[in-house]
C-alpha atoms as a PDB file:
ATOM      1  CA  UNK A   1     138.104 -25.920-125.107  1.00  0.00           C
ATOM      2  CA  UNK A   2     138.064 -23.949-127.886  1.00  0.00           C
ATOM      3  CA  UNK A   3     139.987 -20.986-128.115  1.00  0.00           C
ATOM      4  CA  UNK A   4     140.074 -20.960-124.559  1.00  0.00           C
ATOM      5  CA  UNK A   5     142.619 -23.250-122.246  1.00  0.00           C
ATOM      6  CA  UNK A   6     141.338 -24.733-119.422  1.00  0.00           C
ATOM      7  CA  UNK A   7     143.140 -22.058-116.688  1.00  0.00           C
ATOM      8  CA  UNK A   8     141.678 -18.854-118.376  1.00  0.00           C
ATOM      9  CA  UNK A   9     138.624 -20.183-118.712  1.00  0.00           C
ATOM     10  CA  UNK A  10     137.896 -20.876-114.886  1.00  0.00           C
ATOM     11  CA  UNK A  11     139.191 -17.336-114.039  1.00  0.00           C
ATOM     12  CA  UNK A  12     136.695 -16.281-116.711  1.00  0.00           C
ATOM     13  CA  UNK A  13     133.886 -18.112-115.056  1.00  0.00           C
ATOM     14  CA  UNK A  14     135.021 -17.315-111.972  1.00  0.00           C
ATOM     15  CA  UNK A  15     135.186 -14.094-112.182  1.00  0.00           C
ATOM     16  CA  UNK A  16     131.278 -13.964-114.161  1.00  0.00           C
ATOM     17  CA  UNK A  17     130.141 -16.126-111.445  1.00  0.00           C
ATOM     18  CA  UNK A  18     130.975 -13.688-108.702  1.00  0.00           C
ATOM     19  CA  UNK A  19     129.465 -10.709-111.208  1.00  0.00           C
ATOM     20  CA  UNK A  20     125.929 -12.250-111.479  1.00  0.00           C
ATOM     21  CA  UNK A  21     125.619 -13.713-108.422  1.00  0.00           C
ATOM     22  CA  UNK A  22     124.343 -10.637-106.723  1.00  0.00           C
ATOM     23  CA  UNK A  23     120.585  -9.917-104.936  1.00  0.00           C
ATOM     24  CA  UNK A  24     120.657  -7.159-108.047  1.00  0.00           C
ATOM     25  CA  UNK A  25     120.125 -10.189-109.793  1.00  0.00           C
ATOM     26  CA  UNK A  26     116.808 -10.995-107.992  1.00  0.00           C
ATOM     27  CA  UNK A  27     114.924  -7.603-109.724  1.00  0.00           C
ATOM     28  CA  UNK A  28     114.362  -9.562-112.781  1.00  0.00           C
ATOM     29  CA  UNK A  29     114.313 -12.886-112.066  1.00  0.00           C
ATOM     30  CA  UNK A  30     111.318 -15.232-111.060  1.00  0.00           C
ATOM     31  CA  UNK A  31     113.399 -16.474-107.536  1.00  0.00           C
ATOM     32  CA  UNK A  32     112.578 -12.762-106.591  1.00  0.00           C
ATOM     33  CA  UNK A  33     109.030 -14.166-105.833  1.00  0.00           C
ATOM     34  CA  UNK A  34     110.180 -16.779-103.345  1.00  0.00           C
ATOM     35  CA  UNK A  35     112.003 -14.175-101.061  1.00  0.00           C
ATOM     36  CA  UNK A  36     108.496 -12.443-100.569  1.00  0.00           C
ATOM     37  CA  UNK A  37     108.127 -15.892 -98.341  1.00  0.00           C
ATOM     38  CA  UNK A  38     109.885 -15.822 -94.862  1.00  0.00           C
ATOM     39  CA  UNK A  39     109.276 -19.972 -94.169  1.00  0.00           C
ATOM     40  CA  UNK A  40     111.218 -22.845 -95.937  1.00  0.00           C
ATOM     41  CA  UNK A  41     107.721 -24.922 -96.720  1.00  0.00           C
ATOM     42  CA  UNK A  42     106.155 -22.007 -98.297  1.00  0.00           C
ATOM     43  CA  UNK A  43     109.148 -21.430-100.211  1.00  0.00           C
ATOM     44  CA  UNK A  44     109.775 -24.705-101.302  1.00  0.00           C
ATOM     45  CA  UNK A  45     106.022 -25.151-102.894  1.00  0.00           C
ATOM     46  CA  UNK A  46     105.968 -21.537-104.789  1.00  0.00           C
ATOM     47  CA  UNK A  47     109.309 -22.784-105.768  1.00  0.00           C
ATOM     48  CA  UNK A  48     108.602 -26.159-107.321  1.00  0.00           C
ATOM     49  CA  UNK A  49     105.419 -24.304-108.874  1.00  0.00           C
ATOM     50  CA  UNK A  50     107.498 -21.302-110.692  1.00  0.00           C
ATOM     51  CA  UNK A  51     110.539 -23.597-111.488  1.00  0.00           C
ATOM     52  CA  UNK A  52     107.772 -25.636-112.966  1.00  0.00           C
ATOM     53  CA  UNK A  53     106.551 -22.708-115.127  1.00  0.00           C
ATOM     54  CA  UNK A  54     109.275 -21.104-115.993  1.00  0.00           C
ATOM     55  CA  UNK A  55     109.871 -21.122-119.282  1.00  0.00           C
ATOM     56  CA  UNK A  56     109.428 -18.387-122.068  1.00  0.00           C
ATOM     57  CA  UNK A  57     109.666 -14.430-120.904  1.00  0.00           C
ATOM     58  CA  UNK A  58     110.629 -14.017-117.627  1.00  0.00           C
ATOM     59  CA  UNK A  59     108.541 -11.245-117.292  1.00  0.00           C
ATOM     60  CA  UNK A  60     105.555 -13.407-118.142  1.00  0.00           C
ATOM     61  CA  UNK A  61     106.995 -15.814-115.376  1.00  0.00           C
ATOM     62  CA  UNK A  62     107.213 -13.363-112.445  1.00  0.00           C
ATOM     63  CA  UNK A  63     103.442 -12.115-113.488  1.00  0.00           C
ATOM     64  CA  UNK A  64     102.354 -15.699-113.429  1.00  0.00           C
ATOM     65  CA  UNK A  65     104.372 -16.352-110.556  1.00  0.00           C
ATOM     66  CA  UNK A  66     102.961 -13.731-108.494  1.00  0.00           C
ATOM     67  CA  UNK A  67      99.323 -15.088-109.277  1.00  0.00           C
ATOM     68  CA  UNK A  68     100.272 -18.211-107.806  1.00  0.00           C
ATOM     69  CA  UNK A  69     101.336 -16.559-105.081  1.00  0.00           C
ATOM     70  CA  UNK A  70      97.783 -14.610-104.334  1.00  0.00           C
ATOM     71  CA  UNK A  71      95.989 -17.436-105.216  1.00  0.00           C
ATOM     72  CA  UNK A  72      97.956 -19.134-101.938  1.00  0.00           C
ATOM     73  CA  UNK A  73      97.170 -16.221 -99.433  1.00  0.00           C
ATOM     74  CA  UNK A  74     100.651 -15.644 -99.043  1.00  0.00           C
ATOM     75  CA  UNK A  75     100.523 -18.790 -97.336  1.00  0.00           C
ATOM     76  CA  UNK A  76     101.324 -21.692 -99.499  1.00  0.00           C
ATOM     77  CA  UNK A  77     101.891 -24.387 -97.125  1.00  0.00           C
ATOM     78  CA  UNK A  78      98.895 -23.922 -94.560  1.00  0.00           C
ATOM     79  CA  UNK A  79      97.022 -23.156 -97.790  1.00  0.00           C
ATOM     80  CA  UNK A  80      97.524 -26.673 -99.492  1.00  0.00           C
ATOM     81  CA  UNK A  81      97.613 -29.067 -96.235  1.00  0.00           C
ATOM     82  CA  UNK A  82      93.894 -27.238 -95.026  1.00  0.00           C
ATOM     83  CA  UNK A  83      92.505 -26.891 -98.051  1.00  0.00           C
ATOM     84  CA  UNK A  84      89.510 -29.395 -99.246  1.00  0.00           C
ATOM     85  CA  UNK A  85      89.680 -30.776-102.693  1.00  0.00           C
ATOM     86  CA  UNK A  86      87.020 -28.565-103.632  1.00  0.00           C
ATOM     87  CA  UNK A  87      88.742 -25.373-102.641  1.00  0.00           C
ATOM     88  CA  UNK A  88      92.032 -26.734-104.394  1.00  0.00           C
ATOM     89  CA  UNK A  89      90.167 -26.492-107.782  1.00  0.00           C
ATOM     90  CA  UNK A  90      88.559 -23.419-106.797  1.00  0.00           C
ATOM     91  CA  UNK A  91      91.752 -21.931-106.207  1.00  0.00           C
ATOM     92  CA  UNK A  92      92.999 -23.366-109.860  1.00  0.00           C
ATOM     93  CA  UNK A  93      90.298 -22.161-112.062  1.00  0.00           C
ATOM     94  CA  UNK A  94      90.993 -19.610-114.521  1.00  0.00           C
ATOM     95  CA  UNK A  95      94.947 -20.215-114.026  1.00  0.00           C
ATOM     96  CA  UNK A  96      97.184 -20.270-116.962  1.00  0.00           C
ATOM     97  CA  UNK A  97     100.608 -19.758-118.243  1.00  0.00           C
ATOM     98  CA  UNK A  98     101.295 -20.871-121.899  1.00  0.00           C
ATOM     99  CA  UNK A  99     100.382 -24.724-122.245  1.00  0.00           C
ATOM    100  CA  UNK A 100     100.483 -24.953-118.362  1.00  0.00           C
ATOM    101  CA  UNK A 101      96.452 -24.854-116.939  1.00  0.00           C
ATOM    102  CA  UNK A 102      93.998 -24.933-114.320  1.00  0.00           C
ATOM    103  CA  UNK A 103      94.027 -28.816-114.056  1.00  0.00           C
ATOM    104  CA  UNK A 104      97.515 -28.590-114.275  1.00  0.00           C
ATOM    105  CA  UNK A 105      97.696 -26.480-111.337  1.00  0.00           C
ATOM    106  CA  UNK A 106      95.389 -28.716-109.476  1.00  0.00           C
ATOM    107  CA  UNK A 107      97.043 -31.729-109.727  1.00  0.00           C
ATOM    108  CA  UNK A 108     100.173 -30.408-108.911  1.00  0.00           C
ATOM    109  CA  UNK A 109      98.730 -29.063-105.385  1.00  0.00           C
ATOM    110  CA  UNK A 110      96.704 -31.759-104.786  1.00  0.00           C
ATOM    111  CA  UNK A 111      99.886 -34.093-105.367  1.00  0.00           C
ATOM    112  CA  UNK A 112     102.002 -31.667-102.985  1.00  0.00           C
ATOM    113  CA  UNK A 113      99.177 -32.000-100.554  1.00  0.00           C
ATOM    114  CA  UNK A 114      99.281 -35.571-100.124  1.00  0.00           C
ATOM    115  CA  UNK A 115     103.644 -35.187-100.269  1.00  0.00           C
ATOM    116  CA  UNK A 116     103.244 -33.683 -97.052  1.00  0.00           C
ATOM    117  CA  UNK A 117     101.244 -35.628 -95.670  1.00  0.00           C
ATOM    118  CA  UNK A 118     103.650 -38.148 -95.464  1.00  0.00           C
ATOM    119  CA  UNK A 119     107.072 -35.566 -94.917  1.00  0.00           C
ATOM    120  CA  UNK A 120     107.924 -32.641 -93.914  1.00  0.00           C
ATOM    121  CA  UNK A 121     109.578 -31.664 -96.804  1.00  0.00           C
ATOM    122  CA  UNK A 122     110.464 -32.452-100.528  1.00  0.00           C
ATOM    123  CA  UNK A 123     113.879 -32.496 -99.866  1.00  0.00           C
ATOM    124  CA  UNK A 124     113.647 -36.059 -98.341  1.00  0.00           C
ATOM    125  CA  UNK A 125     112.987 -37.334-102.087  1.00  0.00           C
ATOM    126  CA  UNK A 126     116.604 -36.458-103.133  1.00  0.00           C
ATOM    127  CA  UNK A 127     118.412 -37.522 -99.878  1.00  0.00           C
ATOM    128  CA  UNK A 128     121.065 -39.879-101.357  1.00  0.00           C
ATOM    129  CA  UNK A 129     124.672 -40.726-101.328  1.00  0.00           C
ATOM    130  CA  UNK A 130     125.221 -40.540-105.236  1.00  0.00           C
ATOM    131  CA  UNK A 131     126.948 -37.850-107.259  1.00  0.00           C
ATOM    132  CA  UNK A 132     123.989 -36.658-109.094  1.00  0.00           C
ATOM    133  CA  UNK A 133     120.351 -35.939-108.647  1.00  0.00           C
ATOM    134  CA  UNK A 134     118.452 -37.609-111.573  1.00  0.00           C
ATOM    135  CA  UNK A 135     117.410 -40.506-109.189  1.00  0.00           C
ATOM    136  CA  UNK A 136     115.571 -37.828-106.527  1.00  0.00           C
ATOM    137  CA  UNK A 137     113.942 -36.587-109.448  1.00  0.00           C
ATOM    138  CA  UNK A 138     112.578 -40.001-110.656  1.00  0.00           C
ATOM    139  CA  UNK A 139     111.924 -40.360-107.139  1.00  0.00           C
ATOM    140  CA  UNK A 140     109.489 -37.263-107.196  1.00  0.00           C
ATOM    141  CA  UNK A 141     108.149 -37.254-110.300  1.00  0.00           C
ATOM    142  CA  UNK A 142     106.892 -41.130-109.904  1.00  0.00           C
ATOM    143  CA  UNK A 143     105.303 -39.890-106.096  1.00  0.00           C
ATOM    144  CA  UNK A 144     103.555 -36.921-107.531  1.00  0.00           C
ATOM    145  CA  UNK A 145     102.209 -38.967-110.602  1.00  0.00           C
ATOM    146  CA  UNK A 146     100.363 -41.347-108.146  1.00  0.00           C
ATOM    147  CA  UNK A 147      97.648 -38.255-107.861  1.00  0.00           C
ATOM    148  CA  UNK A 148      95.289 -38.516-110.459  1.00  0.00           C
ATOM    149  CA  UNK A 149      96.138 -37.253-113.923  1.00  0.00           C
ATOM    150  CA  UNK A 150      95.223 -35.679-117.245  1.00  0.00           C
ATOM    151  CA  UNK A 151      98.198 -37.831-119.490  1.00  0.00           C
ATOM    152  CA  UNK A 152      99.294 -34.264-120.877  1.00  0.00           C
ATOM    153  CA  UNK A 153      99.807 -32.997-117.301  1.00  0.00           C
ATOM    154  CA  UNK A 154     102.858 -35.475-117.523  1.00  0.00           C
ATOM    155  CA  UNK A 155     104.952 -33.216-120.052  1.00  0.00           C
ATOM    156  CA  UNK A 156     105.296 -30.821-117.195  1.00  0.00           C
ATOM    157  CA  UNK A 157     107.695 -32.646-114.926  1.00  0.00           C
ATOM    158  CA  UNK A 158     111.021 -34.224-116.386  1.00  0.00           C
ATOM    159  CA  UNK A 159     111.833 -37.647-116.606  1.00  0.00           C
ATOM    160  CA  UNK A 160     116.021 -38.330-116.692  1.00  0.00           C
ATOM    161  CA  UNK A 161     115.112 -42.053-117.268  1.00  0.00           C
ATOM    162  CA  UNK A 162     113.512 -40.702-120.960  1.00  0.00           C
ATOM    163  CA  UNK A 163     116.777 -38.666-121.346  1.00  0.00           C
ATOM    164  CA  UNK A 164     115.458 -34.920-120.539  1.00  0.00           C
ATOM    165  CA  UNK A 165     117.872 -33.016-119.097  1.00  0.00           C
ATOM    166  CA  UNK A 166     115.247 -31.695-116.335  1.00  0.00           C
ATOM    167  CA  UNK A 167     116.133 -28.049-116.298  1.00  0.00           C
ATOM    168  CA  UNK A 168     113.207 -26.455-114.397  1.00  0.00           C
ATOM    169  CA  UNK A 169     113.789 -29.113-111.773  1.00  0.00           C
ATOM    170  CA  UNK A 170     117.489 -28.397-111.750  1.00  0.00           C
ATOM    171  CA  UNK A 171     116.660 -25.216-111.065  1.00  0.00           C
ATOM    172  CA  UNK A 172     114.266 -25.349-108.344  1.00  0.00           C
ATOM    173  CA  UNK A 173     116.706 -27.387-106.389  1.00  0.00           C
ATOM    174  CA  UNK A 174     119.729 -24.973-107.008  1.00  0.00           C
ATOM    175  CA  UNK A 175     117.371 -22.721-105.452  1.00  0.00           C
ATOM    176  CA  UNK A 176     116.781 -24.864-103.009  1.00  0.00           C
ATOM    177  CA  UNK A 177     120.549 -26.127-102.084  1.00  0.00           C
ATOM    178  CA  UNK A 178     122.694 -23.549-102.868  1.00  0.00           C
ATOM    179  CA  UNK A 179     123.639 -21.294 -99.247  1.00  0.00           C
ATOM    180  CA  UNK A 180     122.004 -17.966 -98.953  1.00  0.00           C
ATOM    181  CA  UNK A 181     125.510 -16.376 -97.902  1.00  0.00           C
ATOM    182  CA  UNK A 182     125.304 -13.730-101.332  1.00  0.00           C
ATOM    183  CA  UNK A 183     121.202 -13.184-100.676  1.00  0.00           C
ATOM    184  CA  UNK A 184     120.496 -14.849-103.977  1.00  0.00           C
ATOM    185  CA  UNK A 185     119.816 -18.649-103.662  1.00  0.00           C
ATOM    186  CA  UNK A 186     117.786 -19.691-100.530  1.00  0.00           C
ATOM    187  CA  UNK A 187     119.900 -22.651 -98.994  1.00  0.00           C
ATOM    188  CA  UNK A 188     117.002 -24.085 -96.966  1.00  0.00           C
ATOM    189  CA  UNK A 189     117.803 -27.646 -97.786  1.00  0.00           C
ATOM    190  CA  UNK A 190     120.457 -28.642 -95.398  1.00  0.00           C
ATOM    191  CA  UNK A 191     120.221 -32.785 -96.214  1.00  0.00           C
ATOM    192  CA  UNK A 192     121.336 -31.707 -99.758  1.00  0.00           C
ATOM    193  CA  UNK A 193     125.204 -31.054-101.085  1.00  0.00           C
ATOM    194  CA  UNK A 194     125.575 -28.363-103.309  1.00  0.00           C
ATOM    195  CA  UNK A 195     128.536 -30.889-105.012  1.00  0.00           C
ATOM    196  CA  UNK A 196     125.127 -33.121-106.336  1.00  0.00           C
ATOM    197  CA  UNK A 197     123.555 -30.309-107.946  1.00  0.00           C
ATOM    198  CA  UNK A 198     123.363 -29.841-111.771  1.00  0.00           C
ATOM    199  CA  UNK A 199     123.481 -27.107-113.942  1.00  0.00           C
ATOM    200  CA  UNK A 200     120.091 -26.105-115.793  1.00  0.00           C
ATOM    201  CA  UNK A 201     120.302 -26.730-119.223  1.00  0.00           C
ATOM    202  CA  UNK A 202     118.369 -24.654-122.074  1.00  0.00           C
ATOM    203  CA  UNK A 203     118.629 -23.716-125.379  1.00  0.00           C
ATOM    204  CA  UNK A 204     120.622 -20.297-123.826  1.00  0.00           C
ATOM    205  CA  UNK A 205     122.870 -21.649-121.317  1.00  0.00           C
ATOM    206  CA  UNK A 206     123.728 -24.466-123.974  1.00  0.00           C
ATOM    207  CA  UNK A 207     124.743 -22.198-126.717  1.00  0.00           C
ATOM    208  CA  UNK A 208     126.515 -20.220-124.026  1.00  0.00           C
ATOM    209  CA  UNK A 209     128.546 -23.429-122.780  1.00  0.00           C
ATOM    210  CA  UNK A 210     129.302 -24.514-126.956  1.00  0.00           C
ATOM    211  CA  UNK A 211     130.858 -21.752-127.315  1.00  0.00           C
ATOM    212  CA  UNK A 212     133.066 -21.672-124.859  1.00  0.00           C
ATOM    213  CA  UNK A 213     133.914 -24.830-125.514  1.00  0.00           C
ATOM    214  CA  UNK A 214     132.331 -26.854-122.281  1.00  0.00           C
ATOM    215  CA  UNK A 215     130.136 -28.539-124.064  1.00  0.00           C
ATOM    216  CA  UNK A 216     130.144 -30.604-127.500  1.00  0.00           C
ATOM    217  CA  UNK A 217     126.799 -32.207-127.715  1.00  0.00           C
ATOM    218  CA  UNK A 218     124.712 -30.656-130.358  1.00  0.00           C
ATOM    219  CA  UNK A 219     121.315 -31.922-128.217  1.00  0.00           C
ATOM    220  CA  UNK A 220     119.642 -30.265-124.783  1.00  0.00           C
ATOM    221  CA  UNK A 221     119.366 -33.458-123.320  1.00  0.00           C
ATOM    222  CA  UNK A 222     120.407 -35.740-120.433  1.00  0.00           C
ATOM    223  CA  UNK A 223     124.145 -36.575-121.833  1.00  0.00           C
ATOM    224  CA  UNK A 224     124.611 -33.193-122.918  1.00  0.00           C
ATOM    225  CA  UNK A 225     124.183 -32.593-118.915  1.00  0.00           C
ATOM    226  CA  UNK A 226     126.387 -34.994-117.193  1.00  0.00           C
ATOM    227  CA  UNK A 227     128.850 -33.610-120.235  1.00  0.00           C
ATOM    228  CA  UNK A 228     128.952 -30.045-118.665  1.00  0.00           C
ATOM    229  CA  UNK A 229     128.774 -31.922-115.353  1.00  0.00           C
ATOM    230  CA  UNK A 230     132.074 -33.088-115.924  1.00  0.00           C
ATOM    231  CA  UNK A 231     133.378 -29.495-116.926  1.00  0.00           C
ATOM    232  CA  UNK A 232     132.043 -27.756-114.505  1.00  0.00           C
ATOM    233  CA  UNK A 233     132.964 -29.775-111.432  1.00  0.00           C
ATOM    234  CA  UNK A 234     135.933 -29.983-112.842  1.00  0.00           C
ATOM    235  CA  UNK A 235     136.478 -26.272-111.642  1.00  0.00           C
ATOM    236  CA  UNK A 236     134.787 -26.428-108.406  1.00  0.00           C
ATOM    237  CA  UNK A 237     134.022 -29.478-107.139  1.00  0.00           C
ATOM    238  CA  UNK A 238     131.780 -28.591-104.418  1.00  0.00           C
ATOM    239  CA  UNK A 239     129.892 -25.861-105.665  1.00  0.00           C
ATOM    240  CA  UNK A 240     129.854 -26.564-110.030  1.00  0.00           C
ATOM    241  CA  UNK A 241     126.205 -24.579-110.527  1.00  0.00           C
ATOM    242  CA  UNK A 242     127.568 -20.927-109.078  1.00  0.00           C
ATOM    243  CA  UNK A 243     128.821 -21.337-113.049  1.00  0.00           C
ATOM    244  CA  UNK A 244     124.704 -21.410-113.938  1.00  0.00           C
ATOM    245  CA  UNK A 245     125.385 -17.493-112.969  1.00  0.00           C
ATOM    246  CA  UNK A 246     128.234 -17.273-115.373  1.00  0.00           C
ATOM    247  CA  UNK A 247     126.642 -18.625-118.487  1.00  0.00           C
ATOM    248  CA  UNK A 248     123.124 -16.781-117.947  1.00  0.00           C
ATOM    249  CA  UNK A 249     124.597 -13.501-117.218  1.00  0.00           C
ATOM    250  CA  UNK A 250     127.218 -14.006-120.232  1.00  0.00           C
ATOM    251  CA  UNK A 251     123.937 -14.804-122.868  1.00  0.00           C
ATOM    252  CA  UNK A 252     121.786 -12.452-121.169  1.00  0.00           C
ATOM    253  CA  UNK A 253     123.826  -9.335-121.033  1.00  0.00           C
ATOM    254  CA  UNK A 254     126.350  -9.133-122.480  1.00  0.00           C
ATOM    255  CA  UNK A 255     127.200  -9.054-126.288  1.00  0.00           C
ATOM    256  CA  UNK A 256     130.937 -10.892-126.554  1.00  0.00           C
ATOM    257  CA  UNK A 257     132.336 -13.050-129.298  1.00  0.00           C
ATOM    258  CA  UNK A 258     133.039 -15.630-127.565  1.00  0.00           C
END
């Protein structure tokens, strides 16, 4: 692992992990928004919307975040299951956050809206005995798609079975899974084990992970995940993403030569 042997290295990102994972960490981050919400359902749909946005400035994010979060009342689950198809695209109009629009937006709560009416929950689309998650994902990404569609609304949720390494999706559901024992992650997913979880995987946390030697695969992709998988669970086995912490606060604040 580089410079690095496999011992001091878990210390290291043990010891980062621990750092970052802090409610400080909250002030500046879009999962800030979903702790304005006191109820899991309301959580879990702002969630799966921002995770879905969130990509470029994170100040951007929380501004567009918070629209989505007026545009619900507050209220995103009694929002979406009352709310006529009219008032859906009423609601969407005008939204926009770089290539993500108002008929994005729509489809995605109209799609949510017809999720519940058949559960109580998204989490019963990753409910599984395997290792990983990729198959819930395929599992809610082909439900969702069954609501009508613009073909360039598709972009905007990950498909594993095309290779993508699914960040914003790995994200929502570490926000999701992980416990809420440190104030940070939500834990409302009980059905879930944090062991299945994956850690999201960008151009930052990727060049954060090659150099420190966890990860070898020049590519953002799908085997470039289950690689740092591997690592990771290596040095915790039931809980691998509280390293997520590590390598964002590493890239994001400090200035090391790693």
């Amino acid at each position: 692992m580089g410079k690095w042997n496999s011992t001091d290295l878990k210390i290291y990102l043990d010891e980062k992990a621990e750092q970052y994972e802090k409610p400080g960490f909250l002030e500046t981050d879009p999962l800030g928004i979903l702790h304005e919400l006191d109820h899991p359902s309301d959580q879990e749909i702002l969630g799966l919307l921002v995770a879905t946005i969130a990509w470029g400035n994170r100040a951007s994010i929380i501004k567009s975040g918070c629209d989505l979060l007026k545009r619900l009342d507050h209220q995103p689950y009694t929002f979406i299951v009352n709310a006529t198809e009219l008032e859906l695209k009423q609601m969407s109009k005008g939204f926009v956050h770089r290539t993500f629009n108002e008929n994005d937006l729509f489809f995605f709560l109209s799609s949510l809206k017809c999720a519940y009416t058949q559960s109580s929950s998204l989490e019963s689309f990753f409910i599984s005995p395997e290792s990983r998650l990729d198959q819930g994902i395929i599992n809610l990404r082909t439900f969702l798609l069954q609501t009508p569609h613009e073909t360039r609304t598709r972009k905007h949720l990950a498909d594993p079975e095309k290779s993508s390494a699914s960040k914003r999706l790995h994200l929502f559901l570490r926000w999701m899974v992980r416990g809420a024992e440190k104030g940070v992650d939500l834990g409302i997913w009980k059905q879930v084990k944090t062991s299945q979880l994956s850690c999201p995987l960008d151009v930052h946390s990727g060049r954060i992970a090659r150099s420190l030697g966890l990860l070898t695969r020049k590519q953002n992709d799908l085997k470039a995940l289950i690689e740092l998988d591997t690592k990771l669970r290596a040095f915790d086995s039931n809980d691998p993403v509280k390293y997520d912490f590590a390598l964002f606060g590493i890239g994001a604040f400090e200035f090391v030569d790693l």
